[in-house]
N, C-alpha and C. Protein backbone atom coordinates (compact mmCIF):
# COMPACT_ATOMS: atom_id res chain seq x y z
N UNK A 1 13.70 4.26 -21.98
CA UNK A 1 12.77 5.15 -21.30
C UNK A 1 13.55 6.38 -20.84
N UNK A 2 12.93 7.35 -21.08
CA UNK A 2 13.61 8.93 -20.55
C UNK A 2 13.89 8.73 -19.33
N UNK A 3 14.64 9.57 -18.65
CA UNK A 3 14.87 10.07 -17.31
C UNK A 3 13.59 10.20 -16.33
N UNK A 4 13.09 11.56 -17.06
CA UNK A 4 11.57 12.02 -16.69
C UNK A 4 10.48 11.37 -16.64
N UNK A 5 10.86 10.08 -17.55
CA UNK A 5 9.23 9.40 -17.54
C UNK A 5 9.63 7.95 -16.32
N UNK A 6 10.77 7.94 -16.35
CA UNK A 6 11.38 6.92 -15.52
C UNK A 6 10.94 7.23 -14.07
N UNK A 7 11.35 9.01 -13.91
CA UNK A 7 11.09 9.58 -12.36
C UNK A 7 9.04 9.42 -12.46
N UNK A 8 8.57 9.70 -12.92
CA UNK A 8 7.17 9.54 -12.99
C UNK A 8 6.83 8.29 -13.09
N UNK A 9 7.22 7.21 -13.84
CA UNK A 9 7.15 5.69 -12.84
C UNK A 9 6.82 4.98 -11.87
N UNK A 10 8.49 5.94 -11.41
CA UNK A 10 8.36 5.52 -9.64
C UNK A 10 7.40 5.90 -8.65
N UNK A 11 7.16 7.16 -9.32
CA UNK A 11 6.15 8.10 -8.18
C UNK A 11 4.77 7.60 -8.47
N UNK A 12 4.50 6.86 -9.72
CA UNK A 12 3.32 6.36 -10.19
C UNK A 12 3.40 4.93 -9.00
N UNK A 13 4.44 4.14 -9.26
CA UNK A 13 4.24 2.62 -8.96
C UNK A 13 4.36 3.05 -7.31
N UNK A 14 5.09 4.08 -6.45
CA UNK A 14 4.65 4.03 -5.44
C UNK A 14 3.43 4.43 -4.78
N UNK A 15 2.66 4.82 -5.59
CA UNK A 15 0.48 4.72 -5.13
C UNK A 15 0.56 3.69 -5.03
N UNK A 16 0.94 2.15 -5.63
CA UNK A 16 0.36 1.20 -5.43
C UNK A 16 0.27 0.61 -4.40
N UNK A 17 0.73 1.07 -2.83
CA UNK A 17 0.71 1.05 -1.56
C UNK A 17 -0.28 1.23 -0.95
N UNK A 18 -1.42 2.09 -1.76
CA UNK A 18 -2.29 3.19 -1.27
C UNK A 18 -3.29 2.04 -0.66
N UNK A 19 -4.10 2.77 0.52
CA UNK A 19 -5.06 2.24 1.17
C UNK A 19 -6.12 2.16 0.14
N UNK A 20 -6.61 2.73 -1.10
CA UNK A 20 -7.38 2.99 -1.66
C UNK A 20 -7.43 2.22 -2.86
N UNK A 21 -8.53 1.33 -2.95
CA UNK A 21 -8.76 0.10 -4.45
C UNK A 21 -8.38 1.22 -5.57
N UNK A 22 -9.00 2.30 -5.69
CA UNK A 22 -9.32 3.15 -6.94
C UNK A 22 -8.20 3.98 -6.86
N UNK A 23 -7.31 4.34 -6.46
CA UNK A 23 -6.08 4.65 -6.40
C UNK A 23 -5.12 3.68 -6.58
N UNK A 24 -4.66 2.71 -6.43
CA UNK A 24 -4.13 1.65 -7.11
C UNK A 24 -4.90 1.16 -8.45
N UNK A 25 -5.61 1.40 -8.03
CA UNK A 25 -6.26 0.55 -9.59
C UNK A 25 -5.65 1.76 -10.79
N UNK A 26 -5.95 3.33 -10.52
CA UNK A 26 -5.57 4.26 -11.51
C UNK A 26 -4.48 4.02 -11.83
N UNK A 27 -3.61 4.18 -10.30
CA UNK A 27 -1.80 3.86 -10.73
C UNK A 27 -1.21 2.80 -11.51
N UNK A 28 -1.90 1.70 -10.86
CA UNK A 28 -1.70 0.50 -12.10
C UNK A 28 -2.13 0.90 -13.50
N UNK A 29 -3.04 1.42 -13.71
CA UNK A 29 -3.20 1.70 -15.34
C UNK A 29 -2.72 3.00 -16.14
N UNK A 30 -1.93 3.68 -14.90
CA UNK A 30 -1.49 5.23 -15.38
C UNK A 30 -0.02 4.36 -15.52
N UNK A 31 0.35 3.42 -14.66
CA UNK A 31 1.78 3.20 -14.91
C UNK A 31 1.80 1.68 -16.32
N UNK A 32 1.19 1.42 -16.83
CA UNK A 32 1.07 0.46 -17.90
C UNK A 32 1.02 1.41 -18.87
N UNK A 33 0.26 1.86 -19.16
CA UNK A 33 0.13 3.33 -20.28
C UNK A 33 1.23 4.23 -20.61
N UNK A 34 2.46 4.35 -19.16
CA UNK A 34 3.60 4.63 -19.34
C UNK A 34 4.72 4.13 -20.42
N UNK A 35 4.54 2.91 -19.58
CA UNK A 35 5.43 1.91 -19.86
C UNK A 35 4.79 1.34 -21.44
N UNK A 36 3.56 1.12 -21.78
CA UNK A 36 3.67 1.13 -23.30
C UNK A 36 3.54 2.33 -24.03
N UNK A 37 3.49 3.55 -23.64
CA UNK A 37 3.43 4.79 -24.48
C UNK A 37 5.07 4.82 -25.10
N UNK A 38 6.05 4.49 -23.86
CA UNK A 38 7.21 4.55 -24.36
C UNK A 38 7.94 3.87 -25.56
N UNK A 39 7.09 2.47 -25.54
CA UNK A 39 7.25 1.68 -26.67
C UNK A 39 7.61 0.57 -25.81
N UNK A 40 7.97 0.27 -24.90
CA UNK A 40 8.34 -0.98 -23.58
C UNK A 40 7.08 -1.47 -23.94
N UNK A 41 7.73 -2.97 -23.52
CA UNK A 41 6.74 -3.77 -22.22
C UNK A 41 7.61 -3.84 -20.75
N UNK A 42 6.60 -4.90 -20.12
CA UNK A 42 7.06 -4.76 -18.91
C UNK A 42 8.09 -5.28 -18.57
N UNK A 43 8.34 -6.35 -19.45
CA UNK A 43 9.25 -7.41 -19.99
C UNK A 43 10.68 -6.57 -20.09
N UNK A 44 10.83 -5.65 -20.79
CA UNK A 44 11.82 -5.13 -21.46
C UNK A 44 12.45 -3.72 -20.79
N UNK A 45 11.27 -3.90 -19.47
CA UNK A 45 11.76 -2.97 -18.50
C UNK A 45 12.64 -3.07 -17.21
N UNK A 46 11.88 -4.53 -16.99
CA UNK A 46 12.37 -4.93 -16.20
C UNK A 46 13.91 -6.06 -15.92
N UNK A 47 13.86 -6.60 -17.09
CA UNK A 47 14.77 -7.40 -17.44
C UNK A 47 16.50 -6.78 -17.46
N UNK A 48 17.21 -7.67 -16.29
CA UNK A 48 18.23 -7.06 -16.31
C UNK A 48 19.01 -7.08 -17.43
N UNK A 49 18.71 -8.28 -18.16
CA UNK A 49 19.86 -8.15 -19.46
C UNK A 49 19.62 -7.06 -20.43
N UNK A 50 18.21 -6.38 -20.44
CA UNK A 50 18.05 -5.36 -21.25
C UNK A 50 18.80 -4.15 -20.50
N UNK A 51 18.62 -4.01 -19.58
CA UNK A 51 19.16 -2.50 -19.40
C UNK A 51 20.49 -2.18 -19.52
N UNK A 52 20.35 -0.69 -20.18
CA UNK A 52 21.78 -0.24 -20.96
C UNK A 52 23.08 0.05 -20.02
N UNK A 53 22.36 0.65 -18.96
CA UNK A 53 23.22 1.42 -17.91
C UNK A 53 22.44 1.40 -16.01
N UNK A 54 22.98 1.24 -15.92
CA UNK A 54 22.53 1.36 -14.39
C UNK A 54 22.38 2.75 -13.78
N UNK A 55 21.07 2.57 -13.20
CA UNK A 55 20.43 4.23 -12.81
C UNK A 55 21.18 4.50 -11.52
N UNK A 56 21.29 5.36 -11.17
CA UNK A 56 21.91 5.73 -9.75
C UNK A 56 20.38 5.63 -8.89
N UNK A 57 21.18 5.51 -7.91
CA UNK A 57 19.55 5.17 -6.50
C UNK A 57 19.72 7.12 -6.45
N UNK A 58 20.70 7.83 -6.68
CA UNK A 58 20.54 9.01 -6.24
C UNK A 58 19.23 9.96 -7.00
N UNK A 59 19.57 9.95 -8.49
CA UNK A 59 19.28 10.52 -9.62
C UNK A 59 17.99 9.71 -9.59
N UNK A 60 17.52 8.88 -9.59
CA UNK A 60 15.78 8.36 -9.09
C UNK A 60 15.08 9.00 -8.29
N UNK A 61 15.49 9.55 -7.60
CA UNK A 61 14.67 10.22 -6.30
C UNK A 61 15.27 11.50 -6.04
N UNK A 62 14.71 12.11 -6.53
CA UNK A 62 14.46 13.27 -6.56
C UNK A 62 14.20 14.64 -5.41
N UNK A 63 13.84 13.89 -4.79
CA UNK A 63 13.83 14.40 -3.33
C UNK A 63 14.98 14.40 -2.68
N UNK A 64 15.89 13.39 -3.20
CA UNK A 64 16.80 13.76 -2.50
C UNK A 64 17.85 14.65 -2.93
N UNK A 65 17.79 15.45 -3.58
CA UNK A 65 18.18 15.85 -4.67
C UNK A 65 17.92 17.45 -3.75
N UNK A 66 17.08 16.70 -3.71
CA UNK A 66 15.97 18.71 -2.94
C UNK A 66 16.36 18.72 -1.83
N UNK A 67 16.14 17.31 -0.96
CA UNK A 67 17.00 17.92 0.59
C UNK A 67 18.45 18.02 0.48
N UNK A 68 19.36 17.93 0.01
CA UNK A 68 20.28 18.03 0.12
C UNK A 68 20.82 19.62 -0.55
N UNK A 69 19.71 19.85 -0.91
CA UNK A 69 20.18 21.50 -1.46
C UNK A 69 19.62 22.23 -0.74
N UNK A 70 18.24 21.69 0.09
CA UNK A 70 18.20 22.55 1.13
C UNK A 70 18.92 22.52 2.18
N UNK A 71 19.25 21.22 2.70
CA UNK A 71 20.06 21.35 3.85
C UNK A 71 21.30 22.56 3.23
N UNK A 72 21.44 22.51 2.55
CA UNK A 72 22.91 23.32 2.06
C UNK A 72 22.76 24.97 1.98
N UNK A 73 21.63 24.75 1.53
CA UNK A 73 21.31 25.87 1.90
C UNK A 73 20.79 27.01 3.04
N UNK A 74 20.46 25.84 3.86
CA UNK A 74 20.30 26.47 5.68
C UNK A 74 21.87 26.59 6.23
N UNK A 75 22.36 25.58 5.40
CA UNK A 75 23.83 25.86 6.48
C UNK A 75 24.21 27.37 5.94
N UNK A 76 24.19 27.42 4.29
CA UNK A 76 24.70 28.97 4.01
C UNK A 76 24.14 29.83 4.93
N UNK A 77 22.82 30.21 5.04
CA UNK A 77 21.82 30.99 5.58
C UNK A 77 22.31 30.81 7.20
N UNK A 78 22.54 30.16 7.72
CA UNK A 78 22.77 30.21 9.13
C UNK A 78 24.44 30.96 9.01
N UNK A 79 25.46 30.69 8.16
CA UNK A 79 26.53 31.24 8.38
C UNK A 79 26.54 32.75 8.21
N UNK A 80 25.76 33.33 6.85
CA UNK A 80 25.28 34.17 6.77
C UNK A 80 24.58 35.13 8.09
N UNK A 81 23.96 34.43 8.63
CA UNK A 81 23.14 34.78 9.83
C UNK A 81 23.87 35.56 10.85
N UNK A 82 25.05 34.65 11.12
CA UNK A 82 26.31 34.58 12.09
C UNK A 82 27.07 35.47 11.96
N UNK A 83 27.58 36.06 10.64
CA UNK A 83 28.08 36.94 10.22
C UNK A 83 27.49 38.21 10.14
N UNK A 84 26.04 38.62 9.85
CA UNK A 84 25.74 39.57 9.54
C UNK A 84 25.37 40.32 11.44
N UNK A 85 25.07 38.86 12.01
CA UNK A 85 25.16 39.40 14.07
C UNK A 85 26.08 39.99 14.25
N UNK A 86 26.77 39.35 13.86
CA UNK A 86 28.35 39.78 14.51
C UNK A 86 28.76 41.69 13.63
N UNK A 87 28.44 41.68 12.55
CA UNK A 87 28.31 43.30 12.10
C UNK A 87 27.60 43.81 12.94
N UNK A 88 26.34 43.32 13.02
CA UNK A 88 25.91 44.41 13.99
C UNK A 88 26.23 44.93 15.35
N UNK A 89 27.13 43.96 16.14
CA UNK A 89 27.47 43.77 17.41
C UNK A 89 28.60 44.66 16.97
N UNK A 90 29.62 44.50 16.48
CA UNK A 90 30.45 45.69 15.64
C UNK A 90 29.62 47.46 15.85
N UNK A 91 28.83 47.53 14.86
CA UNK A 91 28.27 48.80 14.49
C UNK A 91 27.97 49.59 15.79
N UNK A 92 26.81 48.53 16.56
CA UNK A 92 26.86 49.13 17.68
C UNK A 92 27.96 49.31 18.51
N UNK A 93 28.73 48.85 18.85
CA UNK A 93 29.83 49.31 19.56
C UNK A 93 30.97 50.54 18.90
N UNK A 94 30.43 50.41 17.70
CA UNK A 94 31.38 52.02 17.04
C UNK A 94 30.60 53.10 17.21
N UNK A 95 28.94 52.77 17.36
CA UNK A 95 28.16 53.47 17.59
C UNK A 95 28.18 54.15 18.73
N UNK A 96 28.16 53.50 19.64
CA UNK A 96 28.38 53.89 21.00
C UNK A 96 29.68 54.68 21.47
N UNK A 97 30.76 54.34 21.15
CA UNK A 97 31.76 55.14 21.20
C UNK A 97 31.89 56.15 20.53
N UNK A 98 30.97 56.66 19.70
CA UNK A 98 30.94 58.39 18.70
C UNK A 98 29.27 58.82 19.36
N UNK A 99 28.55 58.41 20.10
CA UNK A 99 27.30 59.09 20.99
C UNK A 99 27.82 59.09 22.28
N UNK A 100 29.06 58.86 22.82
CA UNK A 100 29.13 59.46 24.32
C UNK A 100 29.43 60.64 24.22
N UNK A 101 28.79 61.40 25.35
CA UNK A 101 29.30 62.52 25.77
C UNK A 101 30.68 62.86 25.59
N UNK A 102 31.22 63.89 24.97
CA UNK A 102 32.57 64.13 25.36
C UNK A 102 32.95 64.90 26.77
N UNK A 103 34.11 64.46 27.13
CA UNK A 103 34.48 65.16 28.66
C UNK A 103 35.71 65.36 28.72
N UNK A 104 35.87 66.63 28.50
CA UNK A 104 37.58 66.88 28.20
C UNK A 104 38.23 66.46 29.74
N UNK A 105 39.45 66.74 29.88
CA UNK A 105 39.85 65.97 30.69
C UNK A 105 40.31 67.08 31.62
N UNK A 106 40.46 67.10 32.57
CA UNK A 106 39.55 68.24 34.00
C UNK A 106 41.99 68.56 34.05
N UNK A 107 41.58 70.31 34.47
CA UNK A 107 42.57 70.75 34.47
C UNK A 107 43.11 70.69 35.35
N UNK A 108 44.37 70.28 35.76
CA UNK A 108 45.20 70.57 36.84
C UNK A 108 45.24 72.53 37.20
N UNK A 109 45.42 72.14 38.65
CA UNK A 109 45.30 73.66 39.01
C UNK A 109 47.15 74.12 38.64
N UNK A 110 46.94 75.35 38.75
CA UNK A 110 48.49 75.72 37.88
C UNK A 110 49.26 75.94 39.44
N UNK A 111 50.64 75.20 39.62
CA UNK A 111 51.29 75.36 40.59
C UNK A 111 51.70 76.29 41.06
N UNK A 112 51.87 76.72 42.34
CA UNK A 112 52.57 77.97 42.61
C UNK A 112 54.35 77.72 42.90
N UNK A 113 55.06 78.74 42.62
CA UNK A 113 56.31 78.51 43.60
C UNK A 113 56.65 78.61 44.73
């Protein structure tokens, strides 16, 4: 069985939880139709001596797949964040030091002898 039809499986056989007769009942027959479209039975799916390779629990679920790239991606975005404050806290302060007033610096009176 493919990858893809493997991930659609799972997401099929987990309706069968559903509060709903006619929602399990579909999933049960959307996930049999799977499993013999592929050329399986259930037999030959399930059976450990048949299987070729062992699936990762990761690569099944898919979701997790997605949070973990989002989390990764908020952390970029927040460092990003952090960095681009801190320019501005910069800018303004170069800013501010080229808009003050200039004030030359006040003359001493010229001494006498």
């Amino acid at each position: 069985m493919r990858r893809g039809d493997l991930t659609r499986l799972i997401r099929i056989l987990g309706m069968l939880g559903s509060d709903h007769d006619g929602e399990r009942a579909a999933a049960a027959l959307a996930a049999d139709r799977l499993v013999r479209g592929s050329g399986l039975t259930w037999s030959d799916l399930l059976a450990p001596s048949r299987v070729s390779r062992p699936v990762r629990a990761q690569s099944m679920d898919p979701l997790t797949d997605r949070l973990a790239a989002a989390d990764s991606r908020m952390r970029q975005l927040r460092s990003e964040n952090a960095r681009l404050q801190e320019e501005i806290r910069r800018l303004k302060r170069r800013l501010d030091l080229r808009t003050r007033p200039f004030r030359p610096a006040e003359k001493e009176p010229p001494m006498t002898p």
